[in-house]
N, C-alpha and C. Protein backbone atom coordinates (compact mmCIF):
# COMPACT_ATOMS: atom_id res chain seq x y z
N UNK A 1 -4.82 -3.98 -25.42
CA UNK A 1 -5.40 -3.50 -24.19
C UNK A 1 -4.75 -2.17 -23.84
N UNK A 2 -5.61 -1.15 -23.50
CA UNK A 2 -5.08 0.21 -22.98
C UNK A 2 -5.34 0.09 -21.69
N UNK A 3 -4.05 0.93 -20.94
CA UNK A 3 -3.64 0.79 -19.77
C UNK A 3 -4.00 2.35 -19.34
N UNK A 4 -4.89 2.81 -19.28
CA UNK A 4 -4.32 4.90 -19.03
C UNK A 4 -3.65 5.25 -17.73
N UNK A 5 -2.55 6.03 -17.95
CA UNK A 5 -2.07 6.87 -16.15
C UNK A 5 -2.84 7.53 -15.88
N UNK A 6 -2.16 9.03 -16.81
CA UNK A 6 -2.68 10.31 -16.01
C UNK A 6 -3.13 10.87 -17.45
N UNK A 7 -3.83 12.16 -17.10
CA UNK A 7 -4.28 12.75 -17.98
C UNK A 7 -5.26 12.03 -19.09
N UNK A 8 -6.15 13.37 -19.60
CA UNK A 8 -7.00 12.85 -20.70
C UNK A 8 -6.35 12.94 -22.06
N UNK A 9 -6.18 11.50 -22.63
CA UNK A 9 -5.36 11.08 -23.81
C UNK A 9 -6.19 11.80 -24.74
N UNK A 10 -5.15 12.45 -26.27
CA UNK A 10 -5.96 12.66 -27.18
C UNK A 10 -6.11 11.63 -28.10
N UNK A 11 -5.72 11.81 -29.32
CA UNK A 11 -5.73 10.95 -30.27
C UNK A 11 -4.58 10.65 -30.82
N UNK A 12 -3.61 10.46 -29.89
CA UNK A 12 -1.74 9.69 -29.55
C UNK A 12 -1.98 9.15 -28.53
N UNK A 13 -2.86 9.58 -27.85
CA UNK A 13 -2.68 8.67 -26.24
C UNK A 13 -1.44 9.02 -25.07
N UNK A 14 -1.32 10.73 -25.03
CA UNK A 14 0.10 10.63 -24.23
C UNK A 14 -0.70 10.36 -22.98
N UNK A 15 0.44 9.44 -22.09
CA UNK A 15 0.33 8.91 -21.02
C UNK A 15 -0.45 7.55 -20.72
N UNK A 16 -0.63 7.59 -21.50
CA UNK A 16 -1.31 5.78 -21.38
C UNK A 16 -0.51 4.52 -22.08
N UNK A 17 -0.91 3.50 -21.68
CA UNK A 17 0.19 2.83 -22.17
C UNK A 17 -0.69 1.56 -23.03
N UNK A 18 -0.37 0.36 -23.70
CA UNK A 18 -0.94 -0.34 -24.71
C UNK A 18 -0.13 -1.64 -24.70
N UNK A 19 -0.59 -2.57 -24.25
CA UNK A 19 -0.39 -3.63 -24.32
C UNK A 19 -0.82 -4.77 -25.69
N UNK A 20 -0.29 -5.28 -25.97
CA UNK A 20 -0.73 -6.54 -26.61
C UNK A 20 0.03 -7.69 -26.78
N UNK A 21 -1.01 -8.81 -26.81
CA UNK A 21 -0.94 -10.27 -26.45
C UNK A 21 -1.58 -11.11 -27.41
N UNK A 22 -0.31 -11.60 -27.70
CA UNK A 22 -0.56 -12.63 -28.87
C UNK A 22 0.04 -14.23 -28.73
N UNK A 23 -0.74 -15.42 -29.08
CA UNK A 23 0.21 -16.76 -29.15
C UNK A 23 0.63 -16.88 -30.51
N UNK A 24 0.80 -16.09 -31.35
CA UNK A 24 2.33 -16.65 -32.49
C UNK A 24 3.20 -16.18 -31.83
N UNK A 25 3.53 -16.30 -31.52
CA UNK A 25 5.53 -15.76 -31.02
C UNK A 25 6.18 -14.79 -32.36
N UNK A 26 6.24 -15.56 -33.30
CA UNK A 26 6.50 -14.53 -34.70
C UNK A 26 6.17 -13.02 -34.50
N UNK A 27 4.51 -13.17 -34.66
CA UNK A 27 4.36 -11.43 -34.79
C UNK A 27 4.53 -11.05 -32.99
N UNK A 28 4.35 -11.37 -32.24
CA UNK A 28 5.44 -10.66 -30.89
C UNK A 28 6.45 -9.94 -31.03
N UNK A 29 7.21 -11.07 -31.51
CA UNK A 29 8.77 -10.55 -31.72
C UNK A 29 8.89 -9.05 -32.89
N UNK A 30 8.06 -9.65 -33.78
CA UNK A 30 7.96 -8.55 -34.84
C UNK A 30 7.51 -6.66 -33.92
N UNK A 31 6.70 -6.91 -33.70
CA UNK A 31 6.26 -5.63 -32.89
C UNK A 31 7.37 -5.19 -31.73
N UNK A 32 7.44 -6.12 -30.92
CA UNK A 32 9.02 -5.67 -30.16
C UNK A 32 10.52 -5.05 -30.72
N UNK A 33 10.54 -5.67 -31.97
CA UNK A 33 11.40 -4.76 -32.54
C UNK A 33 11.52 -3.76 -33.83
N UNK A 34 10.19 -3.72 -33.55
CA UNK A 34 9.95 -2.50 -34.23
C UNK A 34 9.03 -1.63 -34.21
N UNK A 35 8.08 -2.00 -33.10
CA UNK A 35 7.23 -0.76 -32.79
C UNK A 35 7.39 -0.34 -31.58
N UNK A 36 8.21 -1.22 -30.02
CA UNK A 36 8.27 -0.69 -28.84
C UNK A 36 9.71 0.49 -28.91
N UNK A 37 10.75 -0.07 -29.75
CA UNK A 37 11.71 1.24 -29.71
C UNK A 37 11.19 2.40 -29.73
N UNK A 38 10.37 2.55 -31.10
CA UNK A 38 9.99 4.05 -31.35
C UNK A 38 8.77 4.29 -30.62
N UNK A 39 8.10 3.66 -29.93
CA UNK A 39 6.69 3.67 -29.04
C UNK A 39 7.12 3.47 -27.62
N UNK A 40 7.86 3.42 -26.81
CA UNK A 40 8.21 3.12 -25.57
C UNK A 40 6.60 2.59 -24.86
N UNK A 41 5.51 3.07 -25.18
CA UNK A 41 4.63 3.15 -24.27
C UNK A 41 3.58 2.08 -24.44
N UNK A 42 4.23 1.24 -25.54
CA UNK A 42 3.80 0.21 -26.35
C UNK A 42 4.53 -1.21 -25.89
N UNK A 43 3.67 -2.05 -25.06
CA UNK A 43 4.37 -3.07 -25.28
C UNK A 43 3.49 -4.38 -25.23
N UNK A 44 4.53 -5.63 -25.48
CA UNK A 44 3.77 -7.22 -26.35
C UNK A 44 4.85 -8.00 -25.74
N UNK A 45 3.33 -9.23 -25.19
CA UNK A 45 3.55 -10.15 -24.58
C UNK A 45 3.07 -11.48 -25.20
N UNK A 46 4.24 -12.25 -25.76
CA UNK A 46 4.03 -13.74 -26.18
C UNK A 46 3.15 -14.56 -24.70
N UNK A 47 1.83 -14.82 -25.43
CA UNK A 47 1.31 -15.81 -24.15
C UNK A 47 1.33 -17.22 -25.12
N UNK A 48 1.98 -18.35 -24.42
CA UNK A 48 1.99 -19.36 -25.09
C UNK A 48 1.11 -20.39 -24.77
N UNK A 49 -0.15 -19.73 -25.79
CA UNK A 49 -1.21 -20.79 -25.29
C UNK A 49 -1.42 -21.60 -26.32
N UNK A 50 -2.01 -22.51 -25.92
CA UNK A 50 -2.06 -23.67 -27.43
C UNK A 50 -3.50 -24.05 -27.45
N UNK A 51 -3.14 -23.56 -28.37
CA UNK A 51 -4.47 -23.39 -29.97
C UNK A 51 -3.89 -24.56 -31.09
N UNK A 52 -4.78 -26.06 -31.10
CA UNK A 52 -4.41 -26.71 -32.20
C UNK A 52 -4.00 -25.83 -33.51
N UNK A 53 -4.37 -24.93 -34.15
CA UNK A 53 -4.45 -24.44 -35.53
C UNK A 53 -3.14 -23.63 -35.32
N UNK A 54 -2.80 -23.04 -34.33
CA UNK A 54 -1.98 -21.51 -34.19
C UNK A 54 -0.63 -21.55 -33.48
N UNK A 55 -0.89 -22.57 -32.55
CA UNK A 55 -0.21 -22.78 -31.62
C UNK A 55 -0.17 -24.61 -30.93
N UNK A 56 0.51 -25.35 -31.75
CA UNK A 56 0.22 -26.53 -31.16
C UNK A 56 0.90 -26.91 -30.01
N UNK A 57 2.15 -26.16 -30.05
CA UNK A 57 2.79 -26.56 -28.85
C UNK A 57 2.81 -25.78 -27.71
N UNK A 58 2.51 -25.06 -27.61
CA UNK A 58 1.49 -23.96 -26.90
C UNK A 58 1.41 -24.78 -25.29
N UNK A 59 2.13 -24.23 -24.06
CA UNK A 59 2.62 -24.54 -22.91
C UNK A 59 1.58 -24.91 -21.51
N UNK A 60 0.12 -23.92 -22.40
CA UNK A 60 -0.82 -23.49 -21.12
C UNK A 60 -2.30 -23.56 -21.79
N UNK A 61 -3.18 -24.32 -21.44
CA UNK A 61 -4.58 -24.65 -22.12
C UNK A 61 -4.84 -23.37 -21.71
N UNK A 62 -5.87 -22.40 -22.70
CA UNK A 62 -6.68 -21.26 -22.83
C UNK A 62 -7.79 -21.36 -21.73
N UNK A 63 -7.54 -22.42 -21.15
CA UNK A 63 -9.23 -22.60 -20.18
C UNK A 63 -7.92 -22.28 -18.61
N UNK A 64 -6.57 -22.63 -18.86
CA UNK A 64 -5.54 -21.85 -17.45
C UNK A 64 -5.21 -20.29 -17.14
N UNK A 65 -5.04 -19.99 -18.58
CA UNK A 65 -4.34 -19.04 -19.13
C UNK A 65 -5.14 -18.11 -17.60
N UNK A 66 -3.79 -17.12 -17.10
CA UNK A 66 -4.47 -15.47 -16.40
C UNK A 66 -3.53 -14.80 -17.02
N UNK A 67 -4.44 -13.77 -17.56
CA UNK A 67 -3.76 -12.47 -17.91
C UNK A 67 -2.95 -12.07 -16.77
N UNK A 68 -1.48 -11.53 -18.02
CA UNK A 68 -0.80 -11.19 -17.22
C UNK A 68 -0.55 -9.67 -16.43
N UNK A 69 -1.99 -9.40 -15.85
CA UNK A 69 -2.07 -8.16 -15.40
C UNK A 69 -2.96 -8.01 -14.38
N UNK A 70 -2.67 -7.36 -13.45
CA UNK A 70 -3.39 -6.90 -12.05
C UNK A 70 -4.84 -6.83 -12.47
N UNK A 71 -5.80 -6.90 -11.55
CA UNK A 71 -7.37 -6.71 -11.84
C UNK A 71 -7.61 -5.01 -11.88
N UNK A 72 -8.61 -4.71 -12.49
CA UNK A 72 -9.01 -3.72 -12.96
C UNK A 72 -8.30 -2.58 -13.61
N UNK A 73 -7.21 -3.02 -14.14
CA UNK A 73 -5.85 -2.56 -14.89
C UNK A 73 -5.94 -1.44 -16.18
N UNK A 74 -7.14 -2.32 -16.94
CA UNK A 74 -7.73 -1.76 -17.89
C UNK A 74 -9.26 -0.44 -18.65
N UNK A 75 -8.92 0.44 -19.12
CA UNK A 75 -10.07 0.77 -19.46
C UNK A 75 -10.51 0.94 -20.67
N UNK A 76 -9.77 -0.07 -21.66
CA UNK A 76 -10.36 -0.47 -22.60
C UNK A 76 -9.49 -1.61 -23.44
N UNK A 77 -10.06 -2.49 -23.98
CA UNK A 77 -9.79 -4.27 -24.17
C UNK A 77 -10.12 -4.61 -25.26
N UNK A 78 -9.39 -4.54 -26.38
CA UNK A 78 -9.89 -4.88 -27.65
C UNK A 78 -9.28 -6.52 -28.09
N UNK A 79 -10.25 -7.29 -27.94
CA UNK A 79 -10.12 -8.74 -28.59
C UNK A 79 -10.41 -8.71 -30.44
N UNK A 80 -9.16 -9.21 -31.02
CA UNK A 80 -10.09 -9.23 -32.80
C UNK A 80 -10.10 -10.18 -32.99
N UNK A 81 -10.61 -11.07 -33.85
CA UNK A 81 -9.62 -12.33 -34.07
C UNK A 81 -9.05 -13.40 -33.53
N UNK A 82 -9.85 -13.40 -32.16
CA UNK A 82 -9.47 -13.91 -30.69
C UNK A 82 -10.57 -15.38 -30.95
N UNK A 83 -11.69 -14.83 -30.12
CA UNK A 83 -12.78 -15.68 -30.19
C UNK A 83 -13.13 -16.69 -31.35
N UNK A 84 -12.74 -16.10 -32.34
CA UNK A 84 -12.72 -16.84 -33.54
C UNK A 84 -11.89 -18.13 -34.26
N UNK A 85 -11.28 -18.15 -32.70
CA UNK A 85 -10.71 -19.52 -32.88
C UNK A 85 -10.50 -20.16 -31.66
N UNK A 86 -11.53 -20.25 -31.06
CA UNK A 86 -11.51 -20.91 -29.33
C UNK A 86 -13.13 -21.09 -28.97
N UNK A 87 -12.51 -22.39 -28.12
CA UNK A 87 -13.52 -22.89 -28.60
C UNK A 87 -14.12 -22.84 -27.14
N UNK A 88 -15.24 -22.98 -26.89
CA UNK A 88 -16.94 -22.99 -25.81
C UNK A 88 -15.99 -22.36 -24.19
N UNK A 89 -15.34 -23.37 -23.95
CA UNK A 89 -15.17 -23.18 -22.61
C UNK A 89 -13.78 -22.33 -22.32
N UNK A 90 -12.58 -22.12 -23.52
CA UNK A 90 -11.61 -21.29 -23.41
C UNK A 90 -12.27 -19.77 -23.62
N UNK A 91 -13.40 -19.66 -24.79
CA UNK A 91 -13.94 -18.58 -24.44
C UNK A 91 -14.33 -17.43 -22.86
N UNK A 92 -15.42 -18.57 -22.75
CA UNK A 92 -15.75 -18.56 -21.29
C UNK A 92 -14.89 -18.10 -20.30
N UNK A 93 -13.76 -18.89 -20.46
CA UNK A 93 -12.99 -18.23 -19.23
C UNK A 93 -11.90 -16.79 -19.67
N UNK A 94 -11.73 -17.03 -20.71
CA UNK A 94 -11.37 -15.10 -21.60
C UNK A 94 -12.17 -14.38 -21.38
N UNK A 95 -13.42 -14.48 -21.36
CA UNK A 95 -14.48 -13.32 -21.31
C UNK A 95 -14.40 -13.08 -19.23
N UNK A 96 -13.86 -13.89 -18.71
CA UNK A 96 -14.07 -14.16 -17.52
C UNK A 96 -12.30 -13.12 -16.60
N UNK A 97 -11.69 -13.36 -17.25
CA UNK A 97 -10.03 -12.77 -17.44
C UNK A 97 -10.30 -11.21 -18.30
N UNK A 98 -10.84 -10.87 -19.02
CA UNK A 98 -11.46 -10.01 -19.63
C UNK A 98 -11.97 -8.68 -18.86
N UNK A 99 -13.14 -9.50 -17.37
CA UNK A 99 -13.78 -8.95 -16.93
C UNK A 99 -12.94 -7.76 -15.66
N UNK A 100 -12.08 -9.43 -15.11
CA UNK A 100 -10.97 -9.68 -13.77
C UNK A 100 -10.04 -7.99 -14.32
N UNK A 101 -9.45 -7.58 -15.68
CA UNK A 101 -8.37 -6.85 -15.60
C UNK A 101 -9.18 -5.15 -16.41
N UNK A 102 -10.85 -5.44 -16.56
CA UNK A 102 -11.21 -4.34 -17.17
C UNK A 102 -12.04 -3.05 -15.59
N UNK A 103 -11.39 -2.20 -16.38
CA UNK A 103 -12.24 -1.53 -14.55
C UNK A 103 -13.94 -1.34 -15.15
N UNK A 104 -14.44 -0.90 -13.88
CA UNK A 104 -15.80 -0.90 -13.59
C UNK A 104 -16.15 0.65 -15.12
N UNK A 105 -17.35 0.56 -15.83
CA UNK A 105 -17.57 1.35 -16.82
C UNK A 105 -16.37 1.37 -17.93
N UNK A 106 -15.30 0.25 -17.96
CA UNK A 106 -14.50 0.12 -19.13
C UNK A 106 -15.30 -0.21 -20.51
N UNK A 107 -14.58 -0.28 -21.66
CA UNK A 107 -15.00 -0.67 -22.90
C UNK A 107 -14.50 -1.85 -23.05
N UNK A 108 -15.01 -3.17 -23.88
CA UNK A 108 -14.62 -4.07 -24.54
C UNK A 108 -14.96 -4.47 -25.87
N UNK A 109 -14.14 -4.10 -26.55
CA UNK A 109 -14.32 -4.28 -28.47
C UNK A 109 -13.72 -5.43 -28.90
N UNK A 110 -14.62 -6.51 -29.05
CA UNK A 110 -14.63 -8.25 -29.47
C UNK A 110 -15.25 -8.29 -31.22
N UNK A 111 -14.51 -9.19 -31.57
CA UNK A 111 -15.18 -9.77 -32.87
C UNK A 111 -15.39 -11.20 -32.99
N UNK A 112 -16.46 -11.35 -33.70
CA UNK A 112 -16.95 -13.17 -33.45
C UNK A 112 -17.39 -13.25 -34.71
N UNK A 113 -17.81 -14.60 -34.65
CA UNK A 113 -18.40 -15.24 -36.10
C UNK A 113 -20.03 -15.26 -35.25
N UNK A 114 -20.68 -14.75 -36.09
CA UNK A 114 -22.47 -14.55 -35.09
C UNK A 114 -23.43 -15.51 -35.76
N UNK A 115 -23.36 -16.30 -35.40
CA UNK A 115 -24.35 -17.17 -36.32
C UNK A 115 -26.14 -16.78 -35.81
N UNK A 116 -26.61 -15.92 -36.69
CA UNK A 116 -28.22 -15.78 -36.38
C UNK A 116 -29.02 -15.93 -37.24
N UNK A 117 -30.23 -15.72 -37.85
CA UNK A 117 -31.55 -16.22 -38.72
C UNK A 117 -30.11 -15.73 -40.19
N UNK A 118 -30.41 -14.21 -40.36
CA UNK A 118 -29.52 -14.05 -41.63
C UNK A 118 -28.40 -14.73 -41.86
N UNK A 119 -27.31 -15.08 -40.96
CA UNK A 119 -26.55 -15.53 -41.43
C UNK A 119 -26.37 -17.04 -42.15
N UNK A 120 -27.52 -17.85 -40.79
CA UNK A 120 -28.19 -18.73 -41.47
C UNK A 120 -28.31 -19.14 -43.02
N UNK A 121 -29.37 -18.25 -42.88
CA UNK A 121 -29.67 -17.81 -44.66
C UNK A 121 -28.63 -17.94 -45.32
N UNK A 122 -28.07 -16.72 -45.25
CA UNK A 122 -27.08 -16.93 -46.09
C UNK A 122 -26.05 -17.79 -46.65
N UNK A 123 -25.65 -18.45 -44.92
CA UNK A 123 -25.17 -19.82 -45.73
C UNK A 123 -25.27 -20.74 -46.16
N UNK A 124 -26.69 -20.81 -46.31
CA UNK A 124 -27.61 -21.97 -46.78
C UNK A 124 -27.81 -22.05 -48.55
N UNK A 125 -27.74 -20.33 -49.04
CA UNK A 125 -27.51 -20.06 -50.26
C UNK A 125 -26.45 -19.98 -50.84
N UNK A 126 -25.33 -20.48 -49.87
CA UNK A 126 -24.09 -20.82 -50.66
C UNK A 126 -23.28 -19.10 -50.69
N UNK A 127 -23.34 -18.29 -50.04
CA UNK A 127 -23.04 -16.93 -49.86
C UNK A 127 -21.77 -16.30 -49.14
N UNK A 128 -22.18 -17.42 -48.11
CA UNK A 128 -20.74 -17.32 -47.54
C UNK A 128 -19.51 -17.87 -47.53
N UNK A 129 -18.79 -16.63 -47.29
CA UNK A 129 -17.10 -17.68 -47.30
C UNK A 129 -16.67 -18.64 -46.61
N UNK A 130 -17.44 -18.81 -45.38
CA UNK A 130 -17.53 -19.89 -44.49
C UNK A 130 -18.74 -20.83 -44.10
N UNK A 131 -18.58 -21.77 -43.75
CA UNK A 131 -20.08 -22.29 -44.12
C UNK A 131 -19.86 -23.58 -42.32
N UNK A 132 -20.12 -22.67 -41.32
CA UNK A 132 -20.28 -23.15 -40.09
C UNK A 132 -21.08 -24.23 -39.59
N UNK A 133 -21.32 -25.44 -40.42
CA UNK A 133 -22.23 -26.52 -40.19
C UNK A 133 -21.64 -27.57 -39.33
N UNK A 134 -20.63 -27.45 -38.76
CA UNK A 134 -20.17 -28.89 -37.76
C UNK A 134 -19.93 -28.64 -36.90
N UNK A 135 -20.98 -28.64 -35.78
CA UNK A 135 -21.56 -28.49 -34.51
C UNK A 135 -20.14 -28.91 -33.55
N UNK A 136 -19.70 -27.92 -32.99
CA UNK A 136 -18.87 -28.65 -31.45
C UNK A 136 -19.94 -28.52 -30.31
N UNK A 137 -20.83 -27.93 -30.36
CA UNK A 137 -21.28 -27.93 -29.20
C UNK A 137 -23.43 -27.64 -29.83
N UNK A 138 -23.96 -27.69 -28.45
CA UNK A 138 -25.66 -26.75 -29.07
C UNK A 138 -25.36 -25.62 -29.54
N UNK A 139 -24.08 -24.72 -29.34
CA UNK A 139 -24.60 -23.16 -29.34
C UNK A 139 -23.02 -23.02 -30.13
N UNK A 140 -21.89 -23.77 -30.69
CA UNK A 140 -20.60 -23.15 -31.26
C UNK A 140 -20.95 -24.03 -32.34
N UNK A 141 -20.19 -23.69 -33.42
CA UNK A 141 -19.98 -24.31 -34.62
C UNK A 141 -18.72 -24.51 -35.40
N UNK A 142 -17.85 -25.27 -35.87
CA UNK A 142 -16.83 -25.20 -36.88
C UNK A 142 -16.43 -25.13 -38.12
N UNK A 143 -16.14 -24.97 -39.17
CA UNK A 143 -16.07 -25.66 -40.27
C UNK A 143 -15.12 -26.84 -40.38
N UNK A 144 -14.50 -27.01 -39.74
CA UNK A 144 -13.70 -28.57 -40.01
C UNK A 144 -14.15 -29.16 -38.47
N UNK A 145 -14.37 -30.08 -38.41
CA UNK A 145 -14.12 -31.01 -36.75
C UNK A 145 -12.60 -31.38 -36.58
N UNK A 146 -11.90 -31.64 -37.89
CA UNK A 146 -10.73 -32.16 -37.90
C UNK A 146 -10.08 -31.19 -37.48
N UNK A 147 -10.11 -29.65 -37.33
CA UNK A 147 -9.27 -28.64 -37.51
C UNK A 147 -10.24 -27.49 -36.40
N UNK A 148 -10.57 -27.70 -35.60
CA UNK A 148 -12.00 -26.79 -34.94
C UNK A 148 -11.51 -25.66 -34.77
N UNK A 149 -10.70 -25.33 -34.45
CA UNK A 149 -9.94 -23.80 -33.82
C UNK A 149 -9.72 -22.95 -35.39
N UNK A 150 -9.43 -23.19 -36.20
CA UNK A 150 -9.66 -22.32 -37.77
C UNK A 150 -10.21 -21.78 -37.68
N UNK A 151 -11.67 -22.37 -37.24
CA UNK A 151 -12.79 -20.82 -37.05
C UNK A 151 -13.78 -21.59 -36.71
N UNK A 152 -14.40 -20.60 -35.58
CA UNK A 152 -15.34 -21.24 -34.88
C UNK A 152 -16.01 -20.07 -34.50
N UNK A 153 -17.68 -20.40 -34.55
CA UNK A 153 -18.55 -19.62 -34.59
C UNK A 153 -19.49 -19.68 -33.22
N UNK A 154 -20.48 -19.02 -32.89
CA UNK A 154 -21.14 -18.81 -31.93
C UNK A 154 -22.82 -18.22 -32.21
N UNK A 155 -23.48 -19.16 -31.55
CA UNK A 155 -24.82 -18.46 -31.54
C UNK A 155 -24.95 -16.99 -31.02
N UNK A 156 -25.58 -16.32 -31.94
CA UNK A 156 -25.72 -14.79 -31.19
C UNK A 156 -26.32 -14.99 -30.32
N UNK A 157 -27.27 -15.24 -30.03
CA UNK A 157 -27.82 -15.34 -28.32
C UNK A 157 -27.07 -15.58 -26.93
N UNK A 158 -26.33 -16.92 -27.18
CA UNK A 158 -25.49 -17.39 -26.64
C UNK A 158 -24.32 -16.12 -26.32
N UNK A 159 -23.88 -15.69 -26.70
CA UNK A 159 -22.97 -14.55 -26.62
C UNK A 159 -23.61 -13.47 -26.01
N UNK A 160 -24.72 -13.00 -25.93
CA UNK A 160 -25.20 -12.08 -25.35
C UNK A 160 -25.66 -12.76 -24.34
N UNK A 161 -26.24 -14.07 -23.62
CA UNK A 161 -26.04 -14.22 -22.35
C UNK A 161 -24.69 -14.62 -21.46
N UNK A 162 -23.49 -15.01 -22.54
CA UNK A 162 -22.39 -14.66 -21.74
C UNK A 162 -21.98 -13.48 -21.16
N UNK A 163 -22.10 -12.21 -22.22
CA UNK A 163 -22.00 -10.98 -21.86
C UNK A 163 -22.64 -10.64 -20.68
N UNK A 164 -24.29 -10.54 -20.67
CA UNK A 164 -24.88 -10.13 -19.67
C UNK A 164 -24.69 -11.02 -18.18
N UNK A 165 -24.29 -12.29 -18.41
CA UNK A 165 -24.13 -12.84 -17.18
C UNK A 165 -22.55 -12.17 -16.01
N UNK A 166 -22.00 -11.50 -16.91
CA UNK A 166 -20.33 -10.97 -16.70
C UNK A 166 -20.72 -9.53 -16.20
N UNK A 167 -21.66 -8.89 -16.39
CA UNK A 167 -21.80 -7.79 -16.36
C UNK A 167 -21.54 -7.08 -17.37
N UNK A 168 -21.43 -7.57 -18.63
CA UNK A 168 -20.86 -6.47 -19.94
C UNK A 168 -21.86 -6.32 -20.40
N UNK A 169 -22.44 -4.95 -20.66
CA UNK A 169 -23.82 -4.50 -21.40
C UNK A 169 -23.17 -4.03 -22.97
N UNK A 170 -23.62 -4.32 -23.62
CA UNK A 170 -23.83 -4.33 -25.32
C UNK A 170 -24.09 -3.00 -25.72
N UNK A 171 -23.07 -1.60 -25.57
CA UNK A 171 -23.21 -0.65 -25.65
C UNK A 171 -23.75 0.16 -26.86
N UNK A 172 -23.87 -1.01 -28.17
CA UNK A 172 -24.40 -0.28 -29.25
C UNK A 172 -25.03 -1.43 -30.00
N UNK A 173 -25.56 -1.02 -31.52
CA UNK A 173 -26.31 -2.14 -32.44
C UNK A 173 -24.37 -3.11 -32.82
N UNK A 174 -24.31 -4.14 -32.51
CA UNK A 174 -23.96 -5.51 -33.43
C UNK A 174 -23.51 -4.90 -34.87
N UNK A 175 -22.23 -4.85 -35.35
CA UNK A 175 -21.79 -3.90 -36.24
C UNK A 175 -21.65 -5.53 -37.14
N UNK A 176 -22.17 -5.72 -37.75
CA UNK A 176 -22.54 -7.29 -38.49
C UNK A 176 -21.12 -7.15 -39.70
N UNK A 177 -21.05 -8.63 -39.58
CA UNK A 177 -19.47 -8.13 -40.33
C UNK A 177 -19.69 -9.09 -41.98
N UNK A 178 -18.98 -9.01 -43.29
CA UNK A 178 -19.21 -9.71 -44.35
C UNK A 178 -18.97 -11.05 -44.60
N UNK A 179 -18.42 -11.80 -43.51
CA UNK A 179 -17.52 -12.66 -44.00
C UNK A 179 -19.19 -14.34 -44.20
N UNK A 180 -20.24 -13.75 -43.79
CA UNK A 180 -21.84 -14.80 -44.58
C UNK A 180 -21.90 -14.46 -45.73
N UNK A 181 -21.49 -13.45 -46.22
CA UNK A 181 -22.07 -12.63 -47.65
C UNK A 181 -22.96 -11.04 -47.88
N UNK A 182 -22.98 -10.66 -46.35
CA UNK A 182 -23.84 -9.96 -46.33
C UNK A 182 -23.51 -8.42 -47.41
N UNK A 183 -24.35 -8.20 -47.91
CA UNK A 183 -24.12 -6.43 -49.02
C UNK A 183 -23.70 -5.66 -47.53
N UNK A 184 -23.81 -5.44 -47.07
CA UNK A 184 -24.00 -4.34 -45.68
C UNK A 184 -23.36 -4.43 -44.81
N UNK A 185 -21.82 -4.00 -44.64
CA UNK A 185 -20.95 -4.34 -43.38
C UNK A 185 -20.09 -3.50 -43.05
N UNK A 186 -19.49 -3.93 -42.00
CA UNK A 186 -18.62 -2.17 -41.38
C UNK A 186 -17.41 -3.35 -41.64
N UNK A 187 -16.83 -4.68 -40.96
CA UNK A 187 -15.64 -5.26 -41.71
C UNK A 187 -15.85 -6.65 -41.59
N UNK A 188 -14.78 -7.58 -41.67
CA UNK A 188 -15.32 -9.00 -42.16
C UNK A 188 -15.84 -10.08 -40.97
N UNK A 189 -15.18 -9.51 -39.92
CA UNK A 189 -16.05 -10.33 -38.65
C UNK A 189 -16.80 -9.42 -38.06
N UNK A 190 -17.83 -9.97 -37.02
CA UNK A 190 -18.82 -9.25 -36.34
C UNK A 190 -18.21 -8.41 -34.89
N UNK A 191 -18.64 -7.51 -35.17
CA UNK A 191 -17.92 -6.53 -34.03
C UNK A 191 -18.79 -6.23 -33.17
N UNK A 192 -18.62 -6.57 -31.37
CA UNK A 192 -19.50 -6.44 -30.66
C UNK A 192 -18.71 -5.44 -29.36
N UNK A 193 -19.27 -4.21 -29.09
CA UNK A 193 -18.54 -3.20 -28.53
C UNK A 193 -19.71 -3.44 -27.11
N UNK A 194 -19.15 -3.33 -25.76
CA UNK A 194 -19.81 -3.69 -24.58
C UNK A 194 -19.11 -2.96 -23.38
N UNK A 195 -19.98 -2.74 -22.49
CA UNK A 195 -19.48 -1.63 -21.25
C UNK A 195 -19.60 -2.97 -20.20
N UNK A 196 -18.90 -2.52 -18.96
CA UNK A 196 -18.75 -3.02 -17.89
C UNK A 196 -19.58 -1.99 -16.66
N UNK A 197 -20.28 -2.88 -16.56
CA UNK A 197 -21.15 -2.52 -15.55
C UNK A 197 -20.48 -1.96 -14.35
N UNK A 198 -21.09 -1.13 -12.80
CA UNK A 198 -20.51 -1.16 -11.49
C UNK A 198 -19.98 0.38 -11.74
């Protein structure tokens, strides 16, 4: 998450500052001592949320969790790797915490597993590396039930009426990612870049 003060950042970002938030504790620690020394303007916060797969002992259900930052804090919010292992209603309320610390016309750059007609396809032909058939919900999917948080997928639709119900408009085409099989991708999960309305 970027924090900006003053001035228009170039491409170092002087004067803005960069947060990130992670539940391994491991790579936390890792970045604290060794990228906030030489980055002062850089800093990481262990949130200990529990994620069966990531985090079992994890202190605070993802559906409690508040960011630990003032509302409209942010003007731009990059989730990777996030959604992709949380499941219907911890989503929901991230995209909701998301909204609470991004200011009005901010950016938000999310990646998901998009389950739509192609991807479908594709995993029906045995194409993909993941093969999302065990329903947690009408609109999420898993590949293990035993293990749901590994990776968990989402109807594209479904995701775009979460978005639009939040006020986040879908600022460009759905940058479709490889990990169905697809020939044609920008990287391996689906990247969905969205403005904040107001």
């Amino acid at each position: 998450m970027r924090h900006r003060q003053n001035g228009d950042p170039s491409h170092q970002f002087p004067g803005a500052n960069t947060y990130g938030i992670d539940i391994v504790a491991k790579g936390i620690q890792w970045c604290q001592r060794h990228i906030t020394p030489r980055h002062p303007n850089f800093h990481f916060h262990h949130a200990n949320v529990r994620n069966r797969h990531y985090n079992p002992r994890g202190t605070v259900a993802a559906a409690e969790y508040r960011f630990p930052f003032p509302d409209q804090f942010f003007s731009f919010v990059i989730v990777t790797s996030v959604f992709t292992h949380m499941l219907p209603g911890d989503v929901e309320h991230y995209l909701d915490e998301i909204v609470r610390v991004l200011r009005p016309g901010g950016t938000l750059f999310a990646t998901f597993f998009l389950v739509n007609r192609e991807a479908r396809r594709l995993m029906e032909h045995g194409e993909s590396t993941m093969t999302f058939n065990r329903p947690i919900s009408t609109t999420c999917f898993t590949t293990d039930p035993g293990d749901p948080e590994a990776a968990v997928a989402f109807l594209e639709g479904h995701v775009m009426q979460l978005l639009a119900a939040r006020g986040l408009r879908v600022s460009q085409p759905v940058s479709y990612g490889s990990w169905c099989g697809r020939a044609d991708f920008l990287s391996y999960q689906d990247i969905i870049v969205a403005r904040l309305e107001g």
